[in-house]
C-alpha atoms as a PDB file:
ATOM      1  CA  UNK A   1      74.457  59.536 119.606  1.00  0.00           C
ATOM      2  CA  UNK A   2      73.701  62.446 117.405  1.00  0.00           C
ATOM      3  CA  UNK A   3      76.546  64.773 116.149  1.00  0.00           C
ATOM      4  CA  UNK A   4      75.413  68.655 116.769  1.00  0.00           C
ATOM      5  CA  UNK A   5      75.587  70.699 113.138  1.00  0.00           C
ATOM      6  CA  UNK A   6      78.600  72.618 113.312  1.00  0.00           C
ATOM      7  CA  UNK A   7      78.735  76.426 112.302  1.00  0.00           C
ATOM      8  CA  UNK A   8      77.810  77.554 108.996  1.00  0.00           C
ATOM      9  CA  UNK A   9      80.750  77.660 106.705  1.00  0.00           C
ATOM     10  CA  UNK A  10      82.896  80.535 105.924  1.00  0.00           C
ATOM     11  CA  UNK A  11      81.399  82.955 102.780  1.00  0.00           C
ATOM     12  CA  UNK A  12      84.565  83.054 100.831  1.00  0.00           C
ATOM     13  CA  UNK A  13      86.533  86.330 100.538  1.00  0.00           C
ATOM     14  CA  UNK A  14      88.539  87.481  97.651  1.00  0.00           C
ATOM     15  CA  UNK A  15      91.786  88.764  98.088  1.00  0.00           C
ATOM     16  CA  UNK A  16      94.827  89.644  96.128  1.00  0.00           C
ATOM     17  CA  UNK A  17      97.997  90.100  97.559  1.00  0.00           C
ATOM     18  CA  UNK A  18     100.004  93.305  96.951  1.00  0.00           C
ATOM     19  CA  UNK A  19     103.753  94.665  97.639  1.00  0.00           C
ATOM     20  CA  UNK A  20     103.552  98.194  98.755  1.00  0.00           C
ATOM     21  CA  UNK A  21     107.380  99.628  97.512  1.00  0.00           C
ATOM     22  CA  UNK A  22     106.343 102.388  99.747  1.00  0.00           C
ATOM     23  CA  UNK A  23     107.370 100.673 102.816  1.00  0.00           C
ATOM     24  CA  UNK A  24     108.522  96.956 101.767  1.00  0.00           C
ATOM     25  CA  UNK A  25     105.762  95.817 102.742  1.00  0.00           C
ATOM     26  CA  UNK A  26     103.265  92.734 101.251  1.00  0.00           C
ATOM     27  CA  UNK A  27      99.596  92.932 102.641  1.00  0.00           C
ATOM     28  CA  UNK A  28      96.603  91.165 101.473  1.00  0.00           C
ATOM     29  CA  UNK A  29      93.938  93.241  99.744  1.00  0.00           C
ATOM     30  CA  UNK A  30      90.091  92.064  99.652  1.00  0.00           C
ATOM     31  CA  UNK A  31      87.277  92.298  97.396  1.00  0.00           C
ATOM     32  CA  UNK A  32      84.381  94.740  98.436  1.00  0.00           C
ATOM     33  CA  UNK A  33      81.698  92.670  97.608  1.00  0.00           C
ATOM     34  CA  UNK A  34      79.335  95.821  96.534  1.00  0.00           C
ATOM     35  CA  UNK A  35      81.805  97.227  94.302  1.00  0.00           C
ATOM     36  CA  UNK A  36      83.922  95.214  91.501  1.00  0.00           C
ATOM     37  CA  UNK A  37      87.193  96.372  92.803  1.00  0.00           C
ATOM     38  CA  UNK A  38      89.665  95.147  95.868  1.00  0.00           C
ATOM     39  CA  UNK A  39      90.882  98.302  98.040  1.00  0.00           C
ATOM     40  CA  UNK A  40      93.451  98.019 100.903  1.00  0.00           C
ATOM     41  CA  UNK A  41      95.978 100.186 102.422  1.00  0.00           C
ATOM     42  CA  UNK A  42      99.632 100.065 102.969  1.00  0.00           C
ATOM     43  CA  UNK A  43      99.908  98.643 106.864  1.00  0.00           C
ATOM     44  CA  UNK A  44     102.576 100.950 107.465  1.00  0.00           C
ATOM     45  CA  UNK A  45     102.068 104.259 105.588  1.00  0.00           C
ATOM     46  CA  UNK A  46      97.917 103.804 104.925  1.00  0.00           C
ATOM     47  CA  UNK A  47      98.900 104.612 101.330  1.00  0.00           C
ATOM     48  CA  UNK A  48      95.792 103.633  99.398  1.00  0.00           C
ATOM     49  CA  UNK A  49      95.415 101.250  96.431  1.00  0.00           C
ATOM     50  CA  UNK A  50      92.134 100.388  94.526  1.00  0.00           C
ATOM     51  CA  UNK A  51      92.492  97.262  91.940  1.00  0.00           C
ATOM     52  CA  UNK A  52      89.811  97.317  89.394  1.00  0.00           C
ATOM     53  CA  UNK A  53      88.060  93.793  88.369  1.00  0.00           C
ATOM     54  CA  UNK A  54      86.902  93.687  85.098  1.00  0.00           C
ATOM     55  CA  UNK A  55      86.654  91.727  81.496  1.00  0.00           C
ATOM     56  CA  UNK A  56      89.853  91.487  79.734  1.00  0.00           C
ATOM     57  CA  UNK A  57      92.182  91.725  83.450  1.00  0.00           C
ATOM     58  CA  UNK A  58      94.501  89.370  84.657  1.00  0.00           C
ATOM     59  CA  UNK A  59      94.118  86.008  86.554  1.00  0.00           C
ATOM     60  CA  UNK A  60      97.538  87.372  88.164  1.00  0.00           C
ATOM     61  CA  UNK A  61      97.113  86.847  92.146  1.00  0.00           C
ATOM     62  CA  UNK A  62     100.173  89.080  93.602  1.00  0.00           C
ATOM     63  CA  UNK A  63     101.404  92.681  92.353  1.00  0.00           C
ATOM     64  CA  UNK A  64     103.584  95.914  93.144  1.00  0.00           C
ATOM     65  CA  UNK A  65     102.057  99.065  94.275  1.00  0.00           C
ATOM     66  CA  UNK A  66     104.293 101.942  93.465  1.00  0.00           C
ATOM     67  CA  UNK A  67     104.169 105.230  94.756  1.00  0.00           C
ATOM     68  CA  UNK A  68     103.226 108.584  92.597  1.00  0.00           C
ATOM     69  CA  UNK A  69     106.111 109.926  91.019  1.00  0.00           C
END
């Protein structure tokens, strides 16, 4: 009996989470895979964040995004 292949796996995506104080909301964030940055929006307002990725940055998965004062 011969097993079929199953699908390819998954590529792995990148994520961060983030709490938007905007609305009290937490969303997941993902990596764009062109750019070294993650970039969501708030799933309630569509308040914008961008999280740069560079050397000398955290290993810190979840953060705040506060609104412009």
């Amino acid at each position: 009996m011969s097993e079929e292949p199953g699908p390819p796996p998954a590529t792995q995506r990148f994520w961060i989470g983030v709490l938007f104080e905007c609305c009290g909301v937490y969303a997941r964030i993902y990596r764009k895979l062109d750019v070294k940055c993650y970039s969501g929006r708030c799933p309630k307002c569509q308040r914008e964040v961008t999280v740069k990725v560079g050397a000398g940055g955290t290993a810190d998965r979840l953060f705040r995004a506060r609104p412009p004062r």
